[in-house]
Protein backbone atom coordinates (compact mmCIF):
# COMPACT_ATOMS: atom_id res chain seq x y z
CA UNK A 1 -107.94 -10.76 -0.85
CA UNK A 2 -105.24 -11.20 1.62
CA UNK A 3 -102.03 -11.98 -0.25
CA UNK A 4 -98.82 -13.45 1.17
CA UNK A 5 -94.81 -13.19 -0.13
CA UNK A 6 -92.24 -16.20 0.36
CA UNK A 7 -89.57 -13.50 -0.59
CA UNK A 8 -86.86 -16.05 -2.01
CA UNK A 9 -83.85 -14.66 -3.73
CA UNK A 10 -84.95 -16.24 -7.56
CA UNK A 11 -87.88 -18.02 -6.33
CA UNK A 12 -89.74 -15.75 -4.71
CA UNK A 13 -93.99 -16.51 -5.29
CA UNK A 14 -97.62 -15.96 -3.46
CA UNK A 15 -100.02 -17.47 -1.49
CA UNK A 16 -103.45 -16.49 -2.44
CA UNK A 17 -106.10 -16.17 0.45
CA UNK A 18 -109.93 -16.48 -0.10
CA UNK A 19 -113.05 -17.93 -1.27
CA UNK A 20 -113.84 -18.92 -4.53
CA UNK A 21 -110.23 -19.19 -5.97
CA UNK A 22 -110.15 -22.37 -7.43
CA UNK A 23 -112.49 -20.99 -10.01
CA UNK A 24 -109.94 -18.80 -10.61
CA UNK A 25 -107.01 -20.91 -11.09
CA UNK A 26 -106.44 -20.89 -14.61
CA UNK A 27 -106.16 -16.97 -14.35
CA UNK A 28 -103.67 -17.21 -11.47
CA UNK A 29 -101.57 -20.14 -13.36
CA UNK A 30 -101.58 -17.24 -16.71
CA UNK A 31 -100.24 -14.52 -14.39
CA UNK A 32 -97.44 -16.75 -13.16
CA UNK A 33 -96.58 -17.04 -16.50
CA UNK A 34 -96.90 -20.89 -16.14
CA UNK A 35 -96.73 -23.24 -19.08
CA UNK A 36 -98.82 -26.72 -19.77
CA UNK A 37 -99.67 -28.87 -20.32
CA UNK A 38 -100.88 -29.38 -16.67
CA UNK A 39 -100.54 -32.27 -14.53
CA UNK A 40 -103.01 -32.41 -12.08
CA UNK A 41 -103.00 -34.53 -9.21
CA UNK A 42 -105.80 -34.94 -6.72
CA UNK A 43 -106.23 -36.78 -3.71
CA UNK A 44 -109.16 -39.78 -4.31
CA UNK A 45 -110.76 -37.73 -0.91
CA UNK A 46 -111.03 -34.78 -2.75
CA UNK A 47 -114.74 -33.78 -3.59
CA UNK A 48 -116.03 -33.96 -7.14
CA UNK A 49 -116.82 -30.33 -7.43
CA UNK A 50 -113.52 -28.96 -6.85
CA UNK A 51 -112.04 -31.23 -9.01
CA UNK A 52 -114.02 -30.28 -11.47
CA UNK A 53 -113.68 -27.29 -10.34
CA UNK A 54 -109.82 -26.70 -10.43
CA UNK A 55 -109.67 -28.84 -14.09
CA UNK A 56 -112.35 -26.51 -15.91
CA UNK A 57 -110.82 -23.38 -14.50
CA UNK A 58 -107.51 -24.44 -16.61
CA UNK A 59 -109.33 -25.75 -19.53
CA UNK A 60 -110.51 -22.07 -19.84
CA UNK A 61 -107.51 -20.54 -19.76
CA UNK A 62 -106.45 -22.80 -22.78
CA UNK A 63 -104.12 -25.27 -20.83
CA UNK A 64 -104.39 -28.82 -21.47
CA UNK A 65 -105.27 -30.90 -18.50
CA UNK A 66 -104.59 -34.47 -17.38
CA UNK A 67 -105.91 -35.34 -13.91
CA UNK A 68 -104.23 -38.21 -12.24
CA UNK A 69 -105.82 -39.49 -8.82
CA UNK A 70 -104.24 -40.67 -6.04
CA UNK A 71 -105.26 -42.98 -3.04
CA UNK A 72 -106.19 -40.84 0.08
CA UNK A 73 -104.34 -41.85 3.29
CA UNK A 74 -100.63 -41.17 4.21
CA UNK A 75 -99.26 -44.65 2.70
CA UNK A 76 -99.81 -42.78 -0.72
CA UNK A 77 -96.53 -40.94 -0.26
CA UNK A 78 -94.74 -44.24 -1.63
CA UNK A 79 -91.99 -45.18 -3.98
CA UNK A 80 -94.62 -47.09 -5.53
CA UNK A 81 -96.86 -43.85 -6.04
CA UNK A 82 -93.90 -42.07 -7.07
CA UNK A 83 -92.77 -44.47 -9.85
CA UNK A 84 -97.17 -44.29 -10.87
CA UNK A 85 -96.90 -40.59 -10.95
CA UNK A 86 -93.38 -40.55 -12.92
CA UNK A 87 -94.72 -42.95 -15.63
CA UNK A 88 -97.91 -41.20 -16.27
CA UNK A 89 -96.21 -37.76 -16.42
CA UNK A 90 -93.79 -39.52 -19.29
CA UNK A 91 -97.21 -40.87 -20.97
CA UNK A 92 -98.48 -36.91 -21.43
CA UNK A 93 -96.03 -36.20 -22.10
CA UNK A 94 -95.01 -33.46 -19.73
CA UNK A 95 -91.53 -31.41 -20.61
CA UNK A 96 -89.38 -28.65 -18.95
CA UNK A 97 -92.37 -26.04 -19.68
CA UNK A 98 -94.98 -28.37 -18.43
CA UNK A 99 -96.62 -27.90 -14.40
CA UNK A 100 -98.13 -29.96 -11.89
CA UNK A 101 -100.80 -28.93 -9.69
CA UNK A 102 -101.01 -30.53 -6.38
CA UNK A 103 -105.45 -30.76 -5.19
CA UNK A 104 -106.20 -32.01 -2.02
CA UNK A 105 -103.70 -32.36 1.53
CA UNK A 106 -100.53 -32.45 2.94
CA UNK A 107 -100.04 -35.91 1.36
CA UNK A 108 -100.42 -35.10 -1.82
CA UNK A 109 -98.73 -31.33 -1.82
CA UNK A 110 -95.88 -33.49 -0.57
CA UNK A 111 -96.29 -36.25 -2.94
CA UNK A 112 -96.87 -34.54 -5.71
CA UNK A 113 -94.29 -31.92 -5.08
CA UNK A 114 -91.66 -34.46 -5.48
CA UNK A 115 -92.57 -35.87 -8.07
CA UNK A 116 -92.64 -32.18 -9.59
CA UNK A 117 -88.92 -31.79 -8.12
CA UNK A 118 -87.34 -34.83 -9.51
CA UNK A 119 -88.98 -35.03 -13.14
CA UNK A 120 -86.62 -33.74 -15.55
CA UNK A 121 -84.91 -32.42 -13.00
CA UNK A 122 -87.34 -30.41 -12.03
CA UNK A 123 -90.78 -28.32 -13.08
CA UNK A 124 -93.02 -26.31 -11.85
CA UNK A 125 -96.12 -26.64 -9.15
CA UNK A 126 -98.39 -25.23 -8.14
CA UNK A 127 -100.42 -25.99 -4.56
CA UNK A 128 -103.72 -25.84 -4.11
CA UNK A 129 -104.42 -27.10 -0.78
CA UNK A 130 -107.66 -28.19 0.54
CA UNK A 131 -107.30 -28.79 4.26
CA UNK A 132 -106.56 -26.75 6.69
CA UNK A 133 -103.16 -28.07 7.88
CA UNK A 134 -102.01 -28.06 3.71
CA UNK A 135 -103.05 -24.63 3.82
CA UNK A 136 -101.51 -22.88 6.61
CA UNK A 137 -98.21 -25.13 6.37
CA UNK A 138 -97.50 -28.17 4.13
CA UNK A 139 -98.22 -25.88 0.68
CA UNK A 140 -95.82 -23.37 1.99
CA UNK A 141 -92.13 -23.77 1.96
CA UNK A 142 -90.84 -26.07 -0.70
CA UNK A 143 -90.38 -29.02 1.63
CA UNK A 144 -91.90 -32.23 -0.97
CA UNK A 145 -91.10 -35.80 0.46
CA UNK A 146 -92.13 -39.05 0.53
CA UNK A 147 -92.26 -41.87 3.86
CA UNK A 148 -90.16 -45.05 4.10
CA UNK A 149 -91.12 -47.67 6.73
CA UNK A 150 -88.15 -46.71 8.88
CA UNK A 151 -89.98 -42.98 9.57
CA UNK A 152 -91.32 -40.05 7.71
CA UNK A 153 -90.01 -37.90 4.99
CA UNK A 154 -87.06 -39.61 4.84
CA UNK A 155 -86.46 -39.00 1.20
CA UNK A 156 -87.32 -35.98 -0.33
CA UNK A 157 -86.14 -32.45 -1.81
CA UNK A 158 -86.39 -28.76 -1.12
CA UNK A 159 -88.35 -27.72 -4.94
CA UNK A 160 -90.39 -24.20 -3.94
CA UNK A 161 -93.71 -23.62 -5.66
CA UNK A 162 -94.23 -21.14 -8.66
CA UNK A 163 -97.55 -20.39 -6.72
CA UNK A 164 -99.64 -21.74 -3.83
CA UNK A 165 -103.90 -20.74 -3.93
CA UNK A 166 -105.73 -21.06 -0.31
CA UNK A 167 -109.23 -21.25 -1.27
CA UNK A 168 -110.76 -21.08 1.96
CA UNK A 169 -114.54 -22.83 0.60
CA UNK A 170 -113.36 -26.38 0.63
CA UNK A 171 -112.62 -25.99 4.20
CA UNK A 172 -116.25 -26.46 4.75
CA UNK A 173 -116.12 -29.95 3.34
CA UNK A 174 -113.75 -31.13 5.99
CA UNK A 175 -114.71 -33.94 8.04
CA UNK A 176 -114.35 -32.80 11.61
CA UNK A 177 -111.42 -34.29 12.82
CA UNK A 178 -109.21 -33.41 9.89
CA UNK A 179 -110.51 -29.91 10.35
CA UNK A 180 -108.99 -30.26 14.12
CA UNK A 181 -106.03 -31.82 13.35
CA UNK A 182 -105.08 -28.94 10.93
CA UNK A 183 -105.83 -26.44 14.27
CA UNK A 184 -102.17 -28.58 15.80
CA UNK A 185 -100.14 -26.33 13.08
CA UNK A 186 -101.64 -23.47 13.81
CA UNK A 187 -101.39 -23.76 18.01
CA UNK A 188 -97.31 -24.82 16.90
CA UNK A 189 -97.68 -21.13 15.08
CA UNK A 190 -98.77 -19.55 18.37
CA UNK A 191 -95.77 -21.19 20.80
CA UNK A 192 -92.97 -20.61 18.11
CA UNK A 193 -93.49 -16.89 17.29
CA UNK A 194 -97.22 -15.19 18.21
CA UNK A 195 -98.53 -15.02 21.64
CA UNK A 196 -101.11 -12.88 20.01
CA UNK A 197 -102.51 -15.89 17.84
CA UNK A 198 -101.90 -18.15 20.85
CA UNK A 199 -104.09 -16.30 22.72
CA UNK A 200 -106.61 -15.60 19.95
CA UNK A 201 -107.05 -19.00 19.43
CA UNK A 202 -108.29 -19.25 23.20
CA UNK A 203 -110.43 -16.26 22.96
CA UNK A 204 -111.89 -17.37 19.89
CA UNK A 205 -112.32 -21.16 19.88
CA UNK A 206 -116.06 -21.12 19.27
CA UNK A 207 -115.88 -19.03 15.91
CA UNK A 208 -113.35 -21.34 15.05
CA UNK A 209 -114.63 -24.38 15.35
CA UNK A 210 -117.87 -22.97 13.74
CA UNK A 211 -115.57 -22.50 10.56
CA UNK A 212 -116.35 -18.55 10.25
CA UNK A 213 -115.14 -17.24 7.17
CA UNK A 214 -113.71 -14.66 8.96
CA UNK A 215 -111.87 -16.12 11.69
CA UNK A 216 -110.54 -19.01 9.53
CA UNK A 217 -109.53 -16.42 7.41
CA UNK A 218 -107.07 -14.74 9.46
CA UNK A 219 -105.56 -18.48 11.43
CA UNK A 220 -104.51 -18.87 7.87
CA UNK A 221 -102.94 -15.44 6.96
CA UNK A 222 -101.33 -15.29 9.96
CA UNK A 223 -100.03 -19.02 9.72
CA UNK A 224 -98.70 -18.29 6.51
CA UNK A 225 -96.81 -14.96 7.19
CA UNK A 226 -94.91 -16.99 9.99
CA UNK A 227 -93.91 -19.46 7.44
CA UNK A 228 -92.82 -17.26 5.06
CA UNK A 229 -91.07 -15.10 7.48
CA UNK A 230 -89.04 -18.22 8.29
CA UNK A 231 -88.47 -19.57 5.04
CA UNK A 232 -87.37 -16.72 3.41
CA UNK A 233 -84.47 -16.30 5.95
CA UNK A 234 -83.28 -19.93 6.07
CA UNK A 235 -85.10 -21.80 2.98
CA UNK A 236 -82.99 -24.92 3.30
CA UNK A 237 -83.29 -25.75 7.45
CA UNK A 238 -79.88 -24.84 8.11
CA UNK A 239 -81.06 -23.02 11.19
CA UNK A 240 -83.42 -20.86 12.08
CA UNK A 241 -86.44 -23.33 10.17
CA UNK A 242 -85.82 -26.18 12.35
CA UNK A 243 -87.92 -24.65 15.15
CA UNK A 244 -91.43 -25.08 12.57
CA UNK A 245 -90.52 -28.55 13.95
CA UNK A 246 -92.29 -27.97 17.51
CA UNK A 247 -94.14 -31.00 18.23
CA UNK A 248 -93.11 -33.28 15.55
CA UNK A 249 -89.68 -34.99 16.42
CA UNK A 250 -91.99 -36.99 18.71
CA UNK A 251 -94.75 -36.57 16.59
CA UNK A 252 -93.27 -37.92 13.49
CA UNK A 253 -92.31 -40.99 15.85
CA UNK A 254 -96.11 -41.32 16.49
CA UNK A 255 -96.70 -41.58 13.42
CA UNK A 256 -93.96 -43.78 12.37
CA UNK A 257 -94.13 -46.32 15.12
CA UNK A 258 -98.15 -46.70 14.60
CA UNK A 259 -97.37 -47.03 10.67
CA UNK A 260 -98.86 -44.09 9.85
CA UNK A 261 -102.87 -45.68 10.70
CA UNK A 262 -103.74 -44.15 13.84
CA UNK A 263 -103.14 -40.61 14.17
CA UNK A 264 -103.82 -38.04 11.88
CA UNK A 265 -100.24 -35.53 11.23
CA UNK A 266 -101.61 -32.47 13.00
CA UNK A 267 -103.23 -35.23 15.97
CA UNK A 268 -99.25 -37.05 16.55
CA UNK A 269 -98.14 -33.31 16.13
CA UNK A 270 -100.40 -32.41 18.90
CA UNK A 271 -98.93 -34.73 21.71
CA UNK A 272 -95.73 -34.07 20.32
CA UNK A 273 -96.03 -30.34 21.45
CA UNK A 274 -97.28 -31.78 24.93
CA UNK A 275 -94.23 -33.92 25.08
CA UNK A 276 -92.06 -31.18 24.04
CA UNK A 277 -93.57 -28.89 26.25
CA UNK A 278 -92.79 -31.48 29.11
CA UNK A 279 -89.41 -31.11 28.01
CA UNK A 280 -89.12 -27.56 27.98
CA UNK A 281 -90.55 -27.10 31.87
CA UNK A 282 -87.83 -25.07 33.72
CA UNK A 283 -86.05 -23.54 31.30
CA UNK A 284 -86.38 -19.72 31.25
CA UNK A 285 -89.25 -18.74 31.77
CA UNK A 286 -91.67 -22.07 30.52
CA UNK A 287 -92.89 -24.17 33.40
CA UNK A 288 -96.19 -26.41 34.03
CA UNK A 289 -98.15 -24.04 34.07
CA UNK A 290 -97.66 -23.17 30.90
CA UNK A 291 -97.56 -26.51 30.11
CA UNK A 292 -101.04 -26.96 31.51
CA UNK A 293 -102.24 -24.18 29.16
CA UNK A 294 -100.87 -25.87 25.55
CA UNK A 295 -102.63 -28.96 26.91
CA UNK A 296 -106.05 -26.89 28.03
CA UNK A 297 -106.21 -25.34 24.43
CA UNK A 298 -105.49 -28.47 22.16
CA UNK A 299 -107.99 -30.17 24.12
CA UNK A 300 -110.64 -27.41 23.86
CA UNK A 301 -109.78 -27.56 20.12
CA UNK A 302 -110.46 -31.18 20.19
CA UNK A 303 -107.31 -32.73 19.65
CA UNK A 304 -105.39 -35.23 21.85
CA UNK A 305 -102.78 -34.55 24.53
CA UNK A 306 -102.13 -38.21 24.88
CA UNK A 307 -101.44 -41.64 22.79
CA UNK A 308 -104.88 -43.02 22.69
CA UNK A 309 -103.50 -46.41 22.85
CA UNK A 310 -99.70 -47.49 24.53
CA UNK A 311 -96.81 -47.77 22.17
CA UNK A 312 -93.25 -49.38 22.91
CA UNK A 313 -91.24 -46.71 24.14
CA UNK A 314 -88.44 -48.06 22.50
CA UNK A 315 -89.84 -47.99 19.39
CA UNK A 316 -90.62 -44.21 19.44
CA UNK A 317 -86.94 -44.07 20.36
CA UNK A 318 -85.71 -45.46 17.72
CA UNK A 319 -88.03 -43.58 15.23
CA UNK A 320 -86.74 -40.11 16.98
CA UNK A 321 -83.59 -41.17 16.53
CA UNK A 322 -84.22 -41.12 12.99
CA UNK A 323 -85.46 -37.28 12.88
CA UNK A 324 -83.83 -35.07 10.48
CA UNK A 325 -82.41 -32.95 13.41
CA UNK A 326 -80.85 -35.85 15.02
CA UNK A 327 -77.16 -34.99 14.96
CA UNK A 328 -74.18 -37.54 16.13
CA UNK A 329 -76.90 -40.21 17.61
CA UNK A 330 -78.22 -37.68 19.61
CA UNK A 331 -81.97 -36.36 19.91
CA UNK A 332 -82.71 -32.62 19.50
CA UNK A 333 -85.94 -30.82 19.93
CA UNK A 334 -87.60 -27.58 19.53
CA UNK A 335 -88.22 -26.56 23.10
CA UNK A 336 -89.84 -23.48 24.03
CA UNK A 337 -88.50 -20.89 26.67
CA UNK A 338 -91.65 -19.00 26.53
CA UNK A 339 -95.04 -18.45 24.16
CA UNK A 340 -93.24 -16.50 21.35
CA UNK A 341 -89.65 -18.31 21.87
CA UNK A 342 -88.09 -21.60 21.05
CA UNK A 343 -84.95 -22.74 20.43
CA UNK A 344 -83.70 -26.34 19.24
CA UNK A 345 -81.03 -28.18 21.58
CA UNK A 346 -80.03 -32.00 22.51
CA UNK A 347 -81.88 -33.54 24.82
CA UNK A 348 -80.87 -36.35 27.21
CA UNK A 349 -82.05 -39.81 26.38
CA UNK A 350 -83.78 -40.64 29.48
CA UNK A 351 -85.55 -37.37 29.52
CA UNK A 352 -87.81 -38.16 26.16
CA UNK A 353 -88.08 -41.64 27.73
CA UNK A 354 -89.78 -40.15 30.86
CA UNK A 355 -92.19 -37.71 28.89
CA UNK A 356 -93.03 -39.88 26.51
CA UNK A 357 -94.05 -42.43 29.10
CA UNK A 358 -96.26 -39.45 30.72
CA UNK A 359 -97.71 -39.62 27.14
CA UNK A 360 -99.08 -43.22 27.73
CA UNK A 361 -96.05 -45.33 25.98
CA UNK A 362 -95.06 -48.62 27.71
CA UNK A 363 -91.64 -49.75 28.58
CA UNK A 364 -91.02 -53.56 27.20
């Protein structure tokens, strides 16, 4: 059982690979040294048997559980779910011992995780992710937020988990597309540090897509031990963490500018990194070639390279403007010199005007 260290000075925990670990969770929650009782909140898309699943598992162990759904679907991460969530924790009642548990996405983890980081100042969570793109980066990291209409994850707070459990079964259950969309996270993996998994993820798009245990089993190790590495040497994004933002300062604006209804995350994420790559051609070593090749694999993996429908350029402007690496009114990216190596720098105006117009957006 492949086992993963976010080696924090103070807050140091594991991520816990496999199959059949939700059944296990009240076990993992006792070795943590945890206390309850146990908040725990599940995305409404989450299937009945693993939210059964996850609550009898902690019944066993002797915790008390509450289970508190929320709506599926990015508008979830609300001020109006927050307040929900903050008022039903006080009707527990949950104190400094208590936990949460976060089942189900990135939505939730995220969600959930807030909550979790602002309730009497803080307690502990613990994520459980069910999709692929919670599990090899939105459960891992500490990063909990929620969305305001002017863009996404604008208010939030940097609260690390006491434990985050990968059980690989639910994976199964994935609709298609959300299955894909996690894939975006793990290509973003491959440009910012691994050639190796870039390439493996070529070489074995077939067993992937087929969901083999195996092969699913080792995108999501390997996804995780980048993260870690990263976090552990710059937890707070003073640095070095910005570049796990390949592919989203323009796919954030996707998503913001649609209002958050079109695109899956890991889908905006993935014509981010085509945009980004756009902007990256000619420096060092990256050209279109290579360019060519990030669009050849996220389309073999089934995920666009392109807005499906136009959006105001203007308006995916602004929304950039309003990334959390914008500095002075200017608009930084994560551009890549090569598979392997990025680095984050300003980028003129009329530059992510022309790519994103070769992404389909519309002047006007």
């Amino acid at each position: 059982m492949p086992r993963v260290t976010v080696a924090l000075p103070g807050a140091a925990y594991e991520i816990v690979i496999g199959s059949g670990l939700i059944e296990r969770l009240g076990e993992w929650c006792r070795a943590t040294d945890l206390g309850g009782p146990i908040a725990l909140v599940v995305d409404s898309g989450v299937p009945e048997r693993w939210r059964e699943a996850a609550a009898g598992a902690l019944a066993q162990a002797g915790y008390r559980v509450e289970t508190i759904e929320v709506p599926s679907g990015e508008a979830s991460k609300s001020l109006a779910q927050l307040e929900r969530l903050y008022r039903r924790f006080a009707a527990i009642p949950l104190d400094r011992g208590s936990t949460v548990v976060a089942l189900g996405g990135g939505m939730v983890g995220d969600l959930a995780g807030f909550a979790a980081a602002t309730f009497l100042r803080g307690i502990a969570l613990v994520q459980l992710p069910t999709t692929l793109l919670a599990q090899v980066d939105a459960s891992v990291g500490g990063k909990t937020a929620i969305d305001l209409p002017e863009g996404k994850n604008l208010v939030g707070a940097f609260h690390q988990p006491r434990l985050v459990v990968c059980d690989l079964a639910p994976l199964r259950d994935l609709p298609d597309a959300d299955f894909r969309a996690g894939l975006a996270e793990v290509v973003k993996y491959g440009v910012i540090a691994d050639p190796a998994l870039f390439a493996a993820l070529e070489e074995g798009r077939e067993a992937i897509l087929a969901r083999e245990a195996d092969a699913i089993g080792r995108l999501v190790t390997r996804s995780c031990e980048i993260k870690a590495s990263v976090v552990s040497r710059d937890e707070r994004e003073a640095g070095l963490r910005e570049i796990l933002n390949f592919g989203h300062t323009i796919g954030h604006a996707i998503e913001a500018a649609s209002e958050y209804r079109a695109y899956r995350h890991g889908e905006a994420v993935a014509i981010g990194m085509v945009g980004a790559a756009m902007l990256s051609e000619g420096m060092a070593a990256w050209s279109e070639a290579e360019t060519a090749r990030l669009r050849a694999l996220l389309t073999a993996l089934g995920l666009p390279t392109r807005l499906r429908a136009p959006l105001p350029v203007e308006r995916l402007i602004a929304a950039a403007r309003r990334d959390k690496k914008a500095r002075g009114g200017s608009l930084r990216f994560v551009l890549a010199r090569r598979l392997g190596e990025v680095e984050v720098r300003a980028v003129p105006e009329a530059a992510v005007r022309a790519a994103l117009l070769r992404l389909g957006a519309t002047e006007g």
